[in-house]
Protein backbone atom coordinates (compact mmCIF):
# COMPACT_ATOMS: atom_id res chain seq x y z
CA UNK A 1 -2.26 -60.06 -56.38
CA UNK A 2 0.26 -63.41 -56.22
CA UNK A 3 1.01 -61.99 -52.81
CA UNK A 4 -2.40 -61.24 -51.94
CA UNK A 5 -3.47 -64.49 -52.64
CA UNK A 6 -0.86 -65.69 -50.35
CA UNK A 7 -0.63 -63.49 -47.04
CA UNK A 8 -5.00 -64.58 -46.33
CA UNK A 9 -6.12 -67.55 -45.29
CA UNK A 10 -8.96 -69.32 -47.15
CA UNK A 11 -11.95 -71.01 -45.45
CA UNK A 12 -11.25 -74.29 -47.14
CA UNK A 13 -8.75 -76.56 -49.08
CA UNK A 14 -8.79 -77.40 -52.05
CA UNK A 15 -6.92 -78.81 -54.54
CA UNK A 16 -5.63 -76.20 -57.55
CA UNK A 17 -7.25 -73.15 -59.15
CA UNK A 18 -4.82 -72.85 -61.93
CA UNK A 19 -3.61 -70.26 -65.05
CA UNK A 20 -1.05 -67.53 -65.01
CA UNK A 21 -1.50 -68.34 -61.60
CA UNK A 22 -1.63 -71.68 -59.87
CA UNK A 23 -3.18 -71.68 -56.29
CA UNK A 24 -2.05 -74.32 -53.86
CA UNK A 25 -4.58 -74.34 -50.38
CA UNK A 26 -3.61 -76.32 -47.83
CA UNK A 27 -6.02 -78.02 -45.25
CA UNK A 28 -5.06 -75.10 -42.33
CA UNK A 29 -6.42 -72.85 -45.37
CA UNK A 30 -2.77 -70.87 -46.16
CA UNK A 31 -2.36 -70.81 -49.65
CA UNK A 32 1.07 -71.31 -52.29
CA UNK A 33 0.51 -68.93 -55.17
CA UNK A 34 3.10 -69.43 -58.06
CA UNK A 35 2.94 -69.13 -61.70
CA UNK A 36 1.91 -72.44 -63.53
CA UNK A 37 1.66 -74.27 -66.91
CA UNK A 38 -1.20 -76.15 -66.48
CA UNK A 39 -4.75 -75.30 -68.13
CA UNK A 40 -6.85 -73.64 -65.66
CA UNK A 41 -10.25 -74.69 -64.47
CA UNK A 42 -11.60 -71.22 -64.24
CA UNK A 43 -10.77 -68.22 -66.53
CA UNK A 44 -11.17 -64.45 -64.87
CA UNK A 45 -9.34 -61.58 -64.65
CA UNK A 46 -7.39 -59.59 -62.46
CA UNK A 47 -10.42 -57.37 -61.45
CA UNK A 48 -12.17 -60.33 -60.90
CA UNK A 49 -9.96 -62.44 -58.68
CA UNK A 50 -9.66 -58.90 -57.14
CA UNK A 51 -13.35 -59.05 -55.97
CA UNK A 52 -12.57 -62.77 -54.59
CA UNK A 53 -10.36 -61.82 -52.82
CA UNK A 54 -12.14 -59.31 -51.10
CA UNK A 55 -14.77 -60.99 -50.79
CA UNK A 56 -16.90 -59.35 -53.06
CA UNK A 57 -19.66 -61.91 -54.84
CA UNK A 58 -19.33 -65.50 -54.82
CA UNK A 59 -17.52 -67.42 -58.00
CA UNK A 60 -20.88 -69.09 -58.91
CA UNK A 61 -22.59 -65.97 -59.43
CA UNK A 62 -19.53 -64.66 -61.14
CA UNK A 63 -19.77 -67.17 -63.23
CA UNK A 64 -23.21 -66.80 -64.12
CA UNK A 65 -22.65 -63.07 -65.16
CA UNK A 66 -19.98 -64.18 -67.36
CA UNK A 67 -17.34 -62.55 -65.50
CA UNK A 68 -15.62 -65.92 -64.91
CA UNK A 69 -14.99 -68.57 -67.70
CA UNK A 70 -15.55 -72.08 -66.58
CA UNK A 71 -13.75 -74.69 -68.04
CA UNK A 72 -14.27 -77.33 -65.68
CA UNK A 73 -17.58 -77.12 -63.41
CA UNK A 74 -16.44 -78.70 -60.13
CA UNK A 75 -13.97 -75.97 -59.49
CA UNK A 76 -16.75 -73.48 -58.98
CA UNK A 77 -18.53 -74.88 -55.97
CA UNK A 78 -14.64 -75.76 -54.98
CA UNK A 79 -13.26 -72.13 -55.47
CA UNK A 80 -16.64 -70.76 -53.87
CA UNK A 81 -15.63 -72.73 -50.75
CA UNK A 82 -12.00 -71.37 -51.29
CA UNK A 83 -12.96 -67.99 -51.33
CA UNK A 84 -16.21 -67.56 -48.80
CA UNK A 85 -15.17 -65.83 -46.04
């Protein structure tokens, strides 16, 4: 997945979608994906960021199935803009 994350280019930057896995996106939409320390805005798992990536369902509605945890609530409209392609 980190080099998933890292090979496709993303509609929009943004600033961090962190956890295991931080997520840089840059404003030409290629992304850094590394591990990281810091507390994450958004909780999911691999499955999950799976169907992101493929572009399966939006994080908002993801979010309100309960397949993603939100910790902090402006990184869902941020990581749906990340992630609709």
């Amino acid at each position: 997945m980190h080099h998933g994350l890292t090979v496709r280019t993303v509609r929009q930057g943004g600033d961090r979608i962190d956890g295991p896995l931080g997520l840089d996106v840059g404003p030409d939409g290629t992304a850094q994906c590394a591990p990281s320390d810091l507390s994450p805005d958004l909780r999911m798992s691999t499955a999950v960021l799976s169907q992101l990536w493929l572009g399966g369902a939006p994080v908002s509605r993801l979010a309100r199935s309960g397949r993603v945890e939100v910790v902090a609530a402006e990184a869902v409209r941020q990581a749906d803009l990340m992630f609709g392609w």
